[in-house]
PDB file of N, CA and C in Angstrom:
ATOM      1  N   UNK A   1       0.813  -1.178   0.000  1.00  0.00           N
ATOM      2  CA  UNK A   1       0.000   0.000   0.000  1.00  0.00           C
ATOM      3  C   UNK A   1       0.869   1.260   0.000  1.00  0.00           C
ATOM      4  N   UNK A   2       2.007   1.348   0.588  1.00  0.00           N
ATOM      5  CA  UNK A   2       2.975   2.714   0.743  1.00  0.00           C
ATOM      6  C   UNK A   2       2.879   2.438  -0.755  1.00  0.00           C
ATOM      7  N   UNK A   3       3.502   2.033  -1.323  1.00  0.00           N
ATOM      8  CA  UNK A   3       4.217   1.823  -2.817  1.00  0.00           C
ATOM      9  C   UNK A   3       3.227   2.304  -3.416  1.00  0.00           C
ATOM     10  N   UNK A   4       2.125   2.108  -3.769  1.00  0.00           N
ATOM     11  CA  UNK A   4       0.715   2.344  -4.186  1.00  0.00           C
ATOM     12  C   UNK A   4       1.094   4.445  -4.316  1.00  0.00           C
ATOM     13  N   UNK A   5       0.935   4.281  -2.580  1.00  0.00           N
ATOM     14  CA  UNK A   5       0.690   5.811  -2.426  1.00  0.00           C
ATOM     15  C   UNK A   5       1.794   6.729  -2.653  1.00  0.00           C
ATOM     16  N   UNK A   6       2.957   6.290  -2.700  1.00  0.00           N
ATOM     17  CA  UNK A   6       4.011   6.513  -3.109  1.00  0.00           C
ATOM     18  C   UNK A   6       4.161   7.472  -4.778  1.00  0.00           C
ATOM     19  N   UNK A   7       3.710   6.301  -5.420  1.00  0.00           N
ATOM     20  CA  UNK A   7       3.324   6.013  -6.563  1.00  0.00           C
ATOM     21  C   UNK A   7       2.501   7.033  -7.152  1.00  0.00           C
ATOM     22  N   UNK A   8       1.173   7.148  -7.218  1.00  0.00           N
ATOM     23  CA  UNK A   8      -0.252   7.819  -6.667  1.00  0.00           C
ATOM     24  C   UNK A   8       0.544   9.268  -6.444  1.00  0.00           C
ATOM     25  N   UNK A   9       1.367   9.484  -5.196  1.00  0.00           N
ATOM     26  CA  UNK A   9       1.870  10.938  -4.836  1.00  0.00           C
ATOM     27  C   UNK A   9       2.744  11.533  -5.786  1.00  0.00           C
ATOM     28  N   UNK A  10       3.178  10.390  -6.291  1.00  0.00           N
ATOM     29  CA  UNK A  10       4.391  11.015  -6.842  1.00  0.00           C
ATOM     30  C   UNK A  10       3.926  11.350  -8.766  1.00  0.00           C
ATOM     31  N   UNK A  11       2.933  10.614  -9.042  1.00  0.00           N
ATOM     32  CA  UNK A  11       2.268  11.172 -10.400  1.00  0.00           C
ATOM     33  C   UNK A  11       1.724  12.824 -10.030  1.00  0.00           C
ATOM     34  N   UNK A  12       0.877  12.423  -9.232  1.00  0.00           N
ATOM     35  CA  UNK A  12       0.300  14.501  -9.083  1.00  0.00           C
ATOM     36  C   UNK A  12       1.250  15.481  -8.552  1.00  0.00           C
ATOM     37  N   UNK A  13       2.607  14.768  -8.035  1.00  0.00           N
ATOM     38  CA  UNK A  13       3.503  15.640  -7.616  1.00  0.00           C
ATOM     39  C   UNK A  13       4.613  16.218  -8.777  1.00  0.00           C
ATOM     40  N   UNK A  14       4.372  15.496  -9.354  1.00  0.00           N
ATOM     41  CA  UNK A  14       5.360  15.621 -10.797  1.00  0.00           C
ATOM     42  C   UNK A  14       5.709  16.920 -11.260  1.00  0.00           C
ATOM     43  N   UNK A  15       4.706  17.958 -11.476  1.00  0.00           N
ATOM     44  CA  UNK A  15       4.095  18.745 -12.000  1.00  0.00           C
ATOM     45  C   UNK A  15       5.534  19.660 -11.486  1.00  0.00           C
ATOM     46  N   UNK A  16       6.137  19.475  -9.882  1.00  0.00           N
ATOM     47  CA  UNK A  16       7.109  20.611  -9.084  1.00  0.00           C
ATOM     48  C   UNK A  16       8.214  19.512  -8.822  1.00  0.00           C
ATOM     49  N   UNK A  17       8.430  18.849  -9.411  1.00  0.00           N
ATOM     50  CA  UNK A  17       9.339  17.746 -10.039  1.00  0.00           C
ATOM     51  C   UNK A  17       9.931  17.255  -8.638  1.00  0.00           C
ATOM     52  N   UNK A  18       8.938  17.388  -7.602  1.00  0.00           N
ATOM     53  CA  UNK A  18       8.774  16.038  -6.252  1.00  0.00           C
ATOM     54  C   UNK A  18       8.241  14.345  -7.013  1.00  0.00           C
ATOM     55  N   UNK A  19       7.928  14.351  -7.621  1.00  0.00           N
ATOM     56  CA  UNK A  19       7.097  13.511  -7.905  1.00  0.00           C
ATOM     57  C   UNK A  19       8.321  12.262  -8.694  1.00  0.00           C
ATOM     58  N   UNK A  20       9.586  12.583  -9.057  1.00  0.00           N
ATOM     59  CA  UNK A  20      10.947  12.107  -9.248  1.00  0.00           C
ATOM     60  C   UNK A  20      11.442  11.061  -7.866  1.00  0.00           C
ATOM     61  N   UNK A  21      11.810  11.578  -7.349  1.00  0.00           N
ATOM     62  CA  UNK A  21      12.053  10.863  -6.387  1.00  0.00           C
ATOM     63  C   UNK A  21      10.900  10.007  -5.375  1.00  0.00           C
ATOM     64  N   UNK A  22       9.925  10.727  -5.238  1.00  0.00           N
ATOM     65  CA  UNK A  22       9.031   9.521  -4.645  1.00  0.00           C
ATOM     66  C   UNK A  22       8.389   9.128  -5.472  1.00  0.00           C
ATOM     67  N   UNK A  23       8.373   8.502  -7.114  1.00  0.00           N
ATOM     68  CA  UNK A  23       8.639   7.231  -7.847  1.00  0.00           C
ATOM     69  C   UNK A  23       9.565   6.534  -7.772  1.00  0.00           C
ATOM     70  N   UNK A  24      10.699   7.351  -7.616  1.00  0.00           N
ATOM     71  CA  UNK A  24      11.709   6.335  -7.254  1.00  0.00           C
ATOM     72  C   UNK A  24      11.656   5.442  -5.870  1.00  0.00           C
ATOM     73  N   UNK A  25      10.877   5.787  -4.927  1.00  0.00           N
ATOM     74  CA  UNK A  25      10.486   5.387  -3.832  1.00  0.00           C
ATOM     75  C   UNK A  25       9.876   4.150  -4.074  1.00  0.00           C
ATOM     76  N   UNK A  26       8.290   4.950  -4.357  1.00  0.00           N
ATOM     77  CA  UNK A  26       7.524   3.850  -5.231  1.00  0.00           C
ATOM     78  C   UNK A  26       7.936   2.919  -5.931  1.00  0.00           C
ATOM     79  N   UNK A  27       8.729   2.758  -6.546  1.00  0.00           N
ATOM     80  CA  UNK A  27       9.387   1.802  -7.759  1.00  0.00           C
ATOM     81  C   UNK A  27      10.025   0.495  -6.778  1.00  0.00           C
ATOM     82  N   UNK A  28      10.869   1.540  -5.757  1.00  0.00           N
ATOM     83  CA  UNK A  28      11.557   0.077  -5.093  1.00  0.00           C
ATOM     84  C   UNK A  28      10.669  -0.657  -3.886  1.00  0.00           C
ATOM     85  N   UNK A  29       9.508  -0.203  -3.182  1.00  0.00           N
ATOM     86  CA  UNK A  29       8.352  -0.298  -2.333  1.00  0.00           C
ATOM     87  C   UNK A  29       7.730  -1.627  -3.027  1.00  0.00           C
ATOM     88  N   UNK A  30       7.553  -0.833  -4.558  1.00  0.00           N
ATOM     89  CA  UNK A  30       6.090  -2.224  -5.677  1.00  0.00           C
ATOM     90  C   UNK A  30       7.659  -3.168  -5.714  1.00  0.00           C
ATOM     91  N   UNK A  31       8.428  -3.207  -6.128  1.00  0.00           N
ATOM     92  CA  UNK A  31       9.559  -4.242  -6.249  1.00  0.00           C
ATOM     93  C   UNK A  31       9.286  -5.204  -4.974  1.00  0.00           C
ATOM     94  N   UNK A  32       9.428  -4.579  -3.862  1.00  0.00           N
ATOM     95  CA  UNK A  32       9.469  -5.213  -2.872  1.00  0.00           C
ATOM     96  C   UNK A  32       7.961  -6.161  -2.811  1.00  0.00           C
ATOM     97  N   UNK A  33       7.171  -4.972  -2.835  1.00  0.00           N
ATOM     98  CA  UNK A  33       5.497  -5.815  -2.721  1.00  0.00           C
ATOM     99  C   UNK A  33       5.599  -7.228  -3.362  1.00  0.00           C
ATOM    100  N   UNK A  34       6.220  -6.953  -4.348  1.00  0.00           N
ATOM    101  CA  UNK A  34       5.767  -7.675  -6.233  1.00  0.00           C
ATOM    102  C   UNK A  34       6.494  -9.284  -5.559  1.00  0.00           C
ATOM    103  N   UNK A  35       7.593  -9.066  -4.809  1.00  0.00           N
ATOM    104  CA  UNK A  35       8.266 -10.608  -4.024  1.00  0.00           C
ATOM    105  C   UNK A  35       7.062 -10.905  -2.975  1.00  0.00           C
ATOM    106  N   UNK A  36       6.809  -9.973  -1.967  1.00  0.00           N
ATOM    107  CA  UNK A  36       5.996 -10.619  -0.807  1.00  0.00           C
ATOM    108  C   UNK A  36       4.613 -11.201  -1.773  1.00  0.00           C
ATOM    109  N   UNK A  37       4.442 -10.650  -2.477  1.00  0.00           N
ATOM    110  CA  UNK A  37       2.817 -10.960  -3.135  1.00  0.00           C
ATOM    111  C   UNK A  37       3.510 -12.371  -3.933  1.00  0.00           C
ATOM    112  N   UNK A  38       4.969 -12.566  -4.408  1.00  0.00           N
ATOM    113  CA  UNK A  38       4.856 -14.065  -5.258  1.00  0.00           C
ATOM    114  C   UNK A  38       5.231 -14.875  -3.794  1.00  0.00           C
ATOM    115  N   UNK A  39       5.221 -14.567  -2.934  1.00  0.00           N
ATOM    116  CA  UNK A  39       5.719 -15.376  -1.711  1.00  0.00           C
ATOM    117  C   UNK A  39       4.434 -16.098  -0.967  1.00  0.00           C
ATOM    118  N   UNK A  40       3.887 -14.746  -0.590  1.00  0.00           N
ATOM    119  CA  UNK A  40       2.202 -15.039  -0.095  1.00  0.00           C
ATOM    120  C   UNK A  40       0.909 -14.827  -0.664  1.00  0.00           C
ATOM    121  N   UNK A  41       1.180 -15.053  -2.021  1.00  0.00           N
ATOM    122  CA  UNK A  41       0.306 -15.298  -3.080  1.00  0.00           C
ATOM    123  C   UNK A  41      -0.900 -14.357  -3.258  1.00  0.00           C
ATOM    124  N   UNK A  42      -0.858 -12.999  -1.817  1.00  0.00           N
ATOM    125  CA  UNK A  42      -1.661 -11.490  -2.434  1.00  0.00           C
ATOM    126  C   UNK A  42      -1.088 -10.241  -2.654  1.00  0.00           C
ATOM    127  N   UNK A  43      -1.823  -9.430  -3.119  1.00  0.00           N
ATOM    128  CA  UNK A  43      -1.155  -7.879  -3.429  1.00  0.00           C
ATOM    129  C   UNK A  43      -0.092  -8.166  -4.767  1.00  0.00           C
ATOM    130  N   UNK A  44      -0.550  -8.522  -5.091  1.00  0.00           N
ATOM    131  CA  UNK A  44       0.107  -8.669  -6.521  1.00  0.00           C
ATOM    132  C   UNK A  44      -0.367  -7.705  -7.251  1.00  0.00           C
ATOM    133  N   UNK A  45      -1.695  -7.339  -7.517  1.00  0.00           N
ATOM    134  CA  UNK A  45      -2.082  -6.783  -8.114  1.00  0.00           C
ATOM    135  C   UNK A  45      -2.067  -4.945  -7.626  1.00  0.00           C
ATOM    136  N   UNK A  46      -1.855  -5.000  -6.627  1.00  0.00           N
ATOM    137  CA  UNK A  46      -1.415  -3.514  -5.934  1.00  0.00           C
ATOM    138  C   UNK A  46       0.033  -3.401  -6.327  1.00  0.00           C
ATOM    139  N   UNK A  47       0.613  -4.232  -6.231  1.00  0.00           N
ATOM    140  CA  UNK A  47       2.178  -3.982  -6.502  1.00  0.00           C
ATOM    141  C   UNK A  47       2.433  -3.382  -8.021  1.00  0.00           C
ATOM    142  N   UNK A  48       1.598  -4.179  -8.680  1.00  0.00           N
ATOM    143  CA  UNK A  48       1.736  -3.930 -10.106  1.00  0.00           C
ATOM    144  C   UNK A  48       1.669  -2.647 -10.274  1.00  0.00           C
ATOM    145  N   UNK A  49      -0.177  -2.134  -9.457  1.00  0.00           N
ATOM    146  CA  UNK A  49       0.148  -0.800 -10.379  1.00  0.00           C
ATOM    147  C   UNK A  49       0.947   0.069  -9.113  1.00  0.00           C
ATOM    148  N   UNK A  50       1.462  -0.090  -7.926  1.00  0.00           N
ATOM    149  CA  UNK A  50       2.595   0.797  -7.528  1.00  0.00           C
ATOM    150  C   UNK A  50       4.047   0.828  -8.806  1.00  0.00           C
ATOM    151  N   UNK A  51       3.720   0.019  -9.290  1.00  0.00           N
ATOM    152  CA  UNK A  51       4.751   0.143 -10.403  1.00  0.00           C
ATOM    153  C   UNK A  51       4.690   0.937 -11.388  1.00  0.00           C
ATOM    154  N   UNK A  52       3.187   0.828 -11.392  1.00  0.00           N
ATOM    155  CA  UNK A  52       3.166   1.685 -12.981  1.00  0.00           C
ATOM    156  C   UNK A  52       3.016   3.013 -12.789  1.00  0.00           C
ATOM    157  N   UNK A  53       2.353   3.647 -11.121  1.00  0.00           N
ATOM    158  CA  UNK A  53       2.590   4.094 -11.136  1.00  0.00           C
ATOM    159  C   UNK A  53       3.485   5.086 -10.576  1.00  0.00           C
ATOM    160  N   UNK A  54       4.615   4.821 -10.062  1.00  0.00           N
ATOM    161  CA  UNK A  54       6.049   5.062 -10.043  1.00  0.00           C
ATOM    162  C   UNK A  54       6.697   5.419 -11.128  1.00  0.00           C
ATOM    163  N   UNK A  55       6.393   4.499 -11.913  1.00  0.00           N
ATOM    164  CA  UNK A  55       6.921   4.412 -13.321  1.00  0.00           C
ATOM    165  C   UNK A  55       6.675   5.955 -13.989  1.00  0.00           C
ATOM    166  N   UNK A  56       5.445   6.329 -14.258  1.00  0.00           N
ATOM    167  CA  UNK A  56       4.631   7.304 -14.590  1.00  0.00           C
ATOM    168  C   UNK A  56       5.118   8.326 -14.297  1.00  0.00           C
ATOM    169  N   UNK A  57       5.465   8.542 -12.434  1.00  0.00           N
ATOM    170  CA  UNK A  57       5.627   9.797 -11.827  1.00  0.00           C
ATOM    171  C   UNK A  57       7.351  10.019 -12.138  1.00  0.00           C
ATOM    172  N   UNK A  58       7.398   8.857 -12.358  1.00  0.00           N
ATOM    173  CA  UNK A  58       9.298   9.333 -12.752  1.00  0.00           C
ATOM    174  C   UNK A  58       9.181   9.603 -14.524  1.00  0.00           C
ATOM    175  N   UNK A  59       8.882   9.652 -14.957  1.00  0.00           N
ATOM    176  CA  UNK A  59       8.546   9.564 -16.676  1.00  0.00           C
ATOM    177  C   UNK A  59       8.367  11.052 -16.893  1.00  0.00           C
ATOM    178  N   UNK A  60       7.079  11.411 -15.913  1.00  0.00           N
ATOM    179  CA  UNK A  60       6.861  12.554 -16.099  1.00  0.00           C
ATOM    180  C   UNK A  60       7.718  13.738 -15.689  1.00  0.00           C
ATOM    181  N   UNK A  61       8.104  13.338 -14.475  1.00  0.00           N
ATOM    182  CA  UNK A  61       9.500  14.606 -13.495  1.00  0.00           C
ATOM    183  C   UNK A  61      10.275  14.670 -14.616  1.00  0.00           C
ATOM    184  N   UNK A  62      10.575  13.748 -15.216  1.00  0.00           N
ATOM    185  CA  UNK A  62      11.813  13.619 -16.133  1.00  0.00           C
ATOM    186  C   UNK A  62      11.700  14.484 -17.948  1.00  0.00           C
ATOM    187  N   UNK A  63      10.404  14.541 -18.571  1.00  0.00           N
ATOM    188  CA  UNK A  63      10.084  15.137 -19.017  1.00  0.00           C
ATOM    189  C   UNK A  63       9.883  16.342 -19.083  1.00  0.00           C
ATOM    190  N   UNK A  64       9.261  16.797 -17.783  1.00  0.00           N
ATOM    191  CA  UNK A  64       9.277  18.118 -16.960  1.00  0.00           C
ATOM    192  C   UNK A  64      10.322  18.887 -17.355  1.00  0.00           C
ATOM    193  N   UNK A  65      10.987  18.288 -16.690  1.00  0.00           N
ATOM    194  CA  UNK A  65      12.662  18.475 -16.403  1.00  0.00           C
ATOM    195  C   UNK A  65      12.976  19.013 -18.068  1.00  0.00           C
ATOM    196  N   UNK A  66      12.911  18.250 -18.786  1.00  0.00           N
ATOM    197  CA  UNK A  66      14.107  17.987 -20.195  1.00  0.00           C
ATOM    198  C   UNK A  66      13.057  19.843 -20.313  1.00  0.00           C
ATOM    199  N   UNK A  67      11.688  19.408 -20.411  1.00  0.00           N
ATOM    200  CA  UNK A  67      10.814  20.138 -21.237  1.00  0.00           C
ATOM    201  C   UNK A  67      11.114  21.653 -20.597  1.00  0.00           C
ATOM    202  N   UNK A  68      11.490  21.915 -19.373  1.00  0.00           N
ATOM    203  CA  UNK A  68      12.333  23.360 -18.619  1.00  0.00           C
ATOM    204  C   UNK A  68      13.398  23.513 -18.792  1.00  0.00           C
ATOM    205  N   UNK A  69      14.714  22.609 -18.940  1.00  0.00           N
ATOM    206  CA  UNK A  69      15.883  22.937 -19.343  1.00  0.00           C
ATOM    207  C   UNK A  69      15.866  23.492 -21.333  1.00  0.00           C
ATOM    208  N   UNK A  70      15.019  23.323 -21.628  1.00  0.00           N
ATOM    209  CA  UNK A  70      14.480  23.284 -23.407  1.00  0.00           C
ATOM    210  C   UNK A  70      14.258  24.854 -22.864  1.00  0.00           C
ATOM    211  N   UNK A  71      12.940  25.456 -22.488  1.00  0.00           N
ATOM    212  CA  UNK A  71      12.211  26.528 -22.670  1.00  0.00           C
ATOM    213  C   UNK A  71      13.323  27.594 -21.903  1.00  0.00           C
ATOM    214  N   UNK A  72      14.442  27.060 -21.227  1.00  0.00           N
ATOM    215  CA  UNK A  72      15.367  28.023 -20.307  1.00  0.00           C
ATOM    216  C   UNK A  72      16.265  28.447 -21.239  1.00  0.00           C
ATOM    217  N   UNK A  73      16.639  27.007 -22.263  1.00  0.00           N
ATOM    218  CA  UNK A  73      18.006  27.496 -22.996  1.00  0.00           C
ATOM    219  C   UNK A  73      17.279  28.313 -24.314  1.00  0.00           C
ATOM    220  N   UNK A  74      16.579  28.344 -24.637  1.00  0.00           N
ATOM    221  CA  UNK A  74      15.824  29.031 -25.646  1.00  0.00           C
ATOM    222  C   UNK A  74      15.324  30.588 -25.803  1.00  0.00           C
ATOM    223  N   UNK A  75      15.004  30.897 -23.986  1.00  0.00           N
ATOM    224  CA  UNK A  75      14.989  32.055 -23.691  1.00  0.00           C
ATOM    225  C   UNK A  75      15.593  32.803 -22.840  1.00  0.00           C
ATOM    226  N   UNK A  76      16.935  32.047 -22.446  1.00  0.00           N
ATOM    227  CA  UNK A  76      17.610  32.755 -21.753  1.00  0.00           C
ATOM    228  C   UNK A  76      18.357  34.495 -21.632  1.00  0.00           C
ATOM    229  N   UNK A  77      17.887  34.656 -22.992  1.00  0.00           N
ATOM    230  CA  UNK A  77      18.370  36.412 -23.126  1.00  0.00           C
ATOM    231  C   UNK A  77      16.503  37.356 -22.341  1.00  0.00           C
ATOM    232  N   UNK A  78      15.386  36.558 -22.263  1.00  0.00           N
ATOM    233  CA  UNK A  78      14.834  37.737 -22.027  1.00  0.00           C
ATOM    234  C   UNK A  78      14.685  37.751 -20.271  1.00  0.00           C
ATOM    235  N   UNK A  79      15.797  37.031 -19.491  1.00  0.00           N
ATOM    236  CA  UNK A  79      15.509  37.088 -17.805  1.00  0.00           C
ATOM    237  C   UNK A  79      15.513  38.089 -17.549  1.00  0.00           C
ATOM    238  N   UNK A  80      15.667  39.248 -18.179  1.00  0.00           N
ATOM    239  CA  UNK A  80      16.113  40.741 -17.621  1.00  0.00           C
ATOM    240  C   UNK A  80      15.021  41.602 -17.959  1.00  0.00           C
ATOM    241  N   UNK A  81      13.912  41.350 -18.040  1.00  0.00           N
ATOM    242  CA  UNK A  81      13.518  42.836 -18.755  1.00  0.00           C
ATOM    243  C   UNK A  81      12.423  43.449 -17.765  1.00  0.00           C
ATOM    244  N   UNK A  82      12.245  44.949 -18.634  1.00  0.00           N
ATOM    245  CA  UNK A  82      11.682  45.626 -17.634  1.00  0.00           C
ATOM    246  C   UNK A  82      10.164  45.625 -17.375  1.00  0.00           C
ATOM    247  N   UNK A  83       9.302  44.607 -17.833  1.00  0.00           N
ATOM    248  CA  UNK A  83       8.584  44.688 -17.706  1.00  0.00           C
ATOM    249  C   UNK A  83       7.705  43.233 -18.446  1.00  0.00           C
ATOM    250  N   UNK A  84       7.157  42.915 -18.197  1.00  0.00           N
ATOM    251  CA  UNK A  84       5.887  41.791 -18.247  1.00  0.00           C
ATOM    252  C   UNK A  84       6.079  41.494 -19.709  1.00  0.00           C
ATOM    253  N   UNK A  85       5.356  42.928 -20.174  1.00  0.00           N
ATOM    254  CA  UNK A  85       5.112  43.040 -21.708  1.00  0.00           C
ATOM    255  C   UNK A  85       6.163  42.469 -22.547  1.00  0.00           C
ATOM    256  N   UNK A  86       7.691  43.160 -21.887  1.00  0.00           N
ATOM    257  CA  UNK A  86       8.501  42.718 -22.889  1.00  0.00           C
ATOM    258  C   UNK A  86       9.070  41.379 -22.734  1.00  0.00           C
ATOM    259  N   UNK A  87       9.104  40.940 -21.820  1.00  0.00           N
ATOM    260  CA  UNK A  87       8.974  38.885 -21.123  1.00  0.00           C
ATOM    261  C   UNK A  87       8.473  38.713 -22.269  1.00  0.00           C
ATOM    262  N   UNK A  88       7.129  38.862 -22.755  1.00  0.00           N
ATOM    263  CA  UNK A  88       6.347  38.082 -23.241  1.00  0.00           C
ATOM    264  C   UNK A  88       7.407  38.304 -24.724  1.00  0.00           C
ATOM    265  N   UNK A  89       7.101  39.435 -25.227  1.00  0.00           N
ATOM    266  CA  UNK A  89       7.474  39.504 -26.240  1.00  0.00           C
ATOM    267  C   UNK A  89       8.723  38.881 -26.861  1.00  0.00           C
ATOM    268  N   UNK A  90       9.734  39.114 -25.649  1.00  0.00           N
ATOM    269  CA  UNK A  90      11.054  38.375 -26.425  1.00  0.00           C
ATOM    270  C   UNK A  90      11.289  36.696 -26.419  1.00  0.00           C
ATOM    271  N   UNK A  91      10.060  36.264 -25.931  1.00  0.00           N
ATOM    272  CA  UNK A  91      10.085  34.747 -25.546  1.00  0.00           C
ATOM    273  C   UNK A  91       9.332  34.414 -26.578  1.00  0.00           C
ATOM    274  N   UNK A  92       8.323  34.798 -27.235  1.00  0.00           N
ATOM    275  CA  UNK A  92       7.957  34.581 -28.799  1.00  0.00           C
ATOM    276  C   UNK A  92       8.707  34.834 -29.387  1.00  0.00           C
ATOM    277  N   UNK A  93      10.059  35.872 -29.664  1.00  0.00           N
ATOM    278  CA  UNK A  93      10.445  36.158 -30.615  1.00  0.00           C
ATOM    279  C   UNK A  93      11.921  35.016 -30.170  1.00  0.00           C
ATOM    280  N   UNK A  94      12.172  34.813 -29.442  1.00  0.00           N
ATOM    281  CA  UNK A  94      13.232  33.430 -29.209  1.00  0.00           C
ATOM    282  C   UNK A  94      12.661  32.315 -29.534  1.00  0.00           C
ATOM    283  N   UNK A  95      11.196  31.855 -29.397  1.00  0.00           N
ATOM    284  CA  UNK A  95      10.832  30.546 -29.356  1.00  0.00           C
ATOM    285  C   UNK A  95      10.093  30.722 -31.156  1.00  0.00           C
ATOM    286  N   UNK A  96       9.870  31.891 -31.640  1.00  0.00           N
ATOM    287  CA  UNK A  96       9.540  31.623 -33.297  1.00  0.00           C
ATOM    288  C   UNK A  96      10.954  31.433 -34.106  1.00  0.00           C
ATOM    289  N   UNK A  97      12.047  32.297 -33.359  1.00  0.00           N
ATOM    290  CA  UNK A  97      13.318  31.941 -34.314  1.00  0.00           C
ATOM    291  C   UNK A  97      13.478  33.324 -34.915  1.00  0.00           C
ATOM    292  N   UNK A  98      12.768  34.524 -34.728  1.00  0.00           N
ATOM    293  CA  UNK A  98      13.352  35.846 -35.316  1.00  0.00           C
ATOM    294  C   UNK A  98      14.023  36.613 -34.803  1.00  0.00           C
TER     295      UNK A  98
END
């Protein structure tokens, strides 16, 4: 059941890239389940999806991740400006390519 919730926490946590490491939690929790359940023949089926979803919440942090280091190196000239308006503006004009 941790593994489960683990799992579970760490998909909706993803989003502030917590959700990385407690899949990785999750991941080794359902591992563990996934033996006691072939040992004592229940929770097999909880283990599974603590797996998947572990799996998930690390998939996604990790995407996150690539998908912010992408939008950082792309607009790294407009961190400075004086105002909202021009944020916006030079981050279209970095992310169209003019």
């Amino acid at each position: 059941m941790a593994a489960l919730s683990s799992g579970i926490t760490g998909v909706l946590t993803s989003v502030v890239l917590v959700g990385g490491p407690l899949g990785v939690l999750g991941l080794v929790l359902g591992v563990v389940g996934l033996r006691t359940a072939k040992r004592t023949g229940t929770g097999r089926a909880v283990a599974i999806a603590a797996l998947v979803t572990s799996f998930l919440a690390i998939a996604m942090s990790v995407l996150l991740a690539v998908g912010l280091a992408w939008y950082a190196n792309h607009t790294q000239e407009c961190y400075r400006p004086d105002s909202f308006r021009q944020y916006t503006q030079c981050v279209q004009q970095q992310l169209s390519g003019s």
